[in-house]
Protein backbone atom coordinates (compact mmCIF):
# COMPACT_ATOMS: atom_id res chain seq x y z
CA UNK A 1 -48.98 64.51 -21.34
CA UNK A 2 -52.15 63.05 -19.72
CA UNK A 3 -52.60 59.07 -18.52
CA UNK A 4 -54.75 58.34 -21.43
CA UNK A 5 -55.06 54.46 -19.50
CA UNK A 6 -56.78 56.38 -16.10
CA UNK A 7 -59.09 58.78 -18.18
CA UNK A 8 -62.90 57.60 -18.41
CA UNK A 9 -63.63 56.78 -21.80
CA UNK A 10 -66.68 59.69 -22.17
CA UNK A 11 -63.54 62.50 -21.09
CA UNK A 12 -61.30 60.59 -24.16
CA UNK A 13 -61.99 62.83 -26.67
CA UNK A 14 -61.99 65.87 -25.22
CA UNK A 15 -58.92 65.31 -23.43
CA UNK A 16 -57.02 63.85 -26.48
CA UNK A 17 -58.09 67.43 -28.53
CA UNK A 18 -56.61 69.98 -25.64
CA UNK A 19 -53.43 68.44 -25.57
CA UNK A 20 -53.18 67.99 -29.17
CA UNK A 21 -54.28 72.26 -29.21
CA UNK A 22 -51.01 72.47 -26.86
CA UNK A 23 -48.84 70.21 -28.65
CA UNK A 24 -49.28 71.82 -31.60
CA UNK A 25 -49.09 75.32 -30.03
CA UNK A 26 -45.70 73.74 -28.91
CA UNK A 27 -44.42 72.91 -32.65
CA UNK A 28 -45.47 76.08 -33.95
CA UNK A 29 -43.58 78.15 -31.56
CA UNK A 30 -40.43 76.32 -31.97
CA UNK A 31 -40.49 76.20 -35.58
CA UNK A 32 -40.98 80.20 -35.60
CA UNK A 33 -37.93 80.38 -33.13
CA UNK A 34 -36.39 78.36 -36.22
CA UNK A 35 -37.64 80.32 -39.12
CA UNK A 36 -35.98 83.46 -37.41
CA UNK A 37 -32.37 82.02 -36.35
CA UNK A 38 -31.08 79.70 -38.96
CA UNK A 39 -29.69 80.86 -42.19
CA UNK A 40 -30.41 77.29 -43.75
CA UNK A 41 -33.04 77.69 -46.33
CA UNK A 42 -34.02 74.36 -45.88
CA UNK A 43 -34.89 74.94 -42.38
CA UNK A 44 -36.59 77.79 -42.82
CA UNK A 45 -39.16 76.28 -45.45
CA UNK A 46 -39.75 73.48 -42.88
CA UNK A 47 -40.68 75.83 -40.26
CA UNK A 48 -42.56 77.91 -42.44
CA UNK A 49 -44.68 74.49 -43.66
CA UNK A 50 -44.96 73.37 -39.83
CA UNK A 51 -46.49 77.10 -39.08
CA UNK A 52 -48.93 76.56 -41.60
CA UNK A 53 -49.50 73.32 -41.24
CA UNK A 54 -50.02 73.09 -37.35
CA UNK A 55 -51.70 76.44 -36.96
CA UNK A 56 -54.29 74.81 -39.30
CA UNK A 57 -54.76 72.29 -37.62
CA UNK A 58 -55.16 74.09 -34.70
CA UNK A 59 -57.79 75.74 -35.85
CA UNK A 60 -59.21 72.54 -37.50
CA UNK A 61 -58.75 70.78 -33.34
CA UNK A 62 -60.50 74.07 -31.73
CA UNK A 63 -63.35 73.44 -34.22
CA UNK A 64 -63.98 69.82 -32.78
CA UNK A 65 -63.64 70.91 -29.19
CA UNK A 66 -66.44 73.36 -29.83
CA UNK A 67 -68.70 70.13 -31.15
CA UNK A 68 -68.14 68.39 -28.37
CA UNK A 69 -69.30 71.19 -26.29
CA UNK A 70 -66.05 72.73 -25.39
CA UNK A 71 -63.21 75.22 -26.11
CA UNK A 72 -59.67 75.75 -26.04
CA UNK A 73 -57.60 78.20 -24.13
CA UNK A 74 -54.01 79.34 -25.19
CA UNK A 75 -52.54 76.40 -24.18
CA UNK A 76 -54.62 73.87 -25.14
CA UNK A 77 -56.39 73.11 -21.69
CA UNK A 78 -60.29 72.12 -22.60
CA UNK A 79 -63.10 74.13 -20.23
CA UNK A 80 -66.93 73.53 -20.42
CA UNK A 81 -68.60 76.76 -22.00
């Protein structure tokens, strides 16, 4: 996780939205790790929410990124198009 304190406010955004891509990227692996182990049903709807949830949001993150000029890799890191 980035210094949010040391980064100039114009990189904010932009910075904020990449790690948010990874974090996310983060949650959804684990959770399908989760949804494939545990025989607790309860678990396994929680993953299976968090999938959906995150990976939508995900998607919903990239989107922004590309308005401010930029996209996402794999891992969440921003790079100018």
């Amino acid at each position: 996780m980035s210094d949010f304190q040391a980064v100039p406010a114009a990189d904010l955004d932009r910075l904020y939205l990449a790690e948010m891509v990874a974090h996310h990227e983060d949650a959804v692996a684990a959770a399908r790790k989760v949804a494939d182990a545990t025989a607790r049903p309860e678990l396994q709807g929680l993953a299976r929410d968090i999938i959906a949830s995150q990976t939508a949001e995900i998607a919903e993150i990239r989107a922004l990124l590309a308005g401010l000029g930029e996209g996402a890799t794999e891992r969440g890191e921003a790079h100018a198009h």
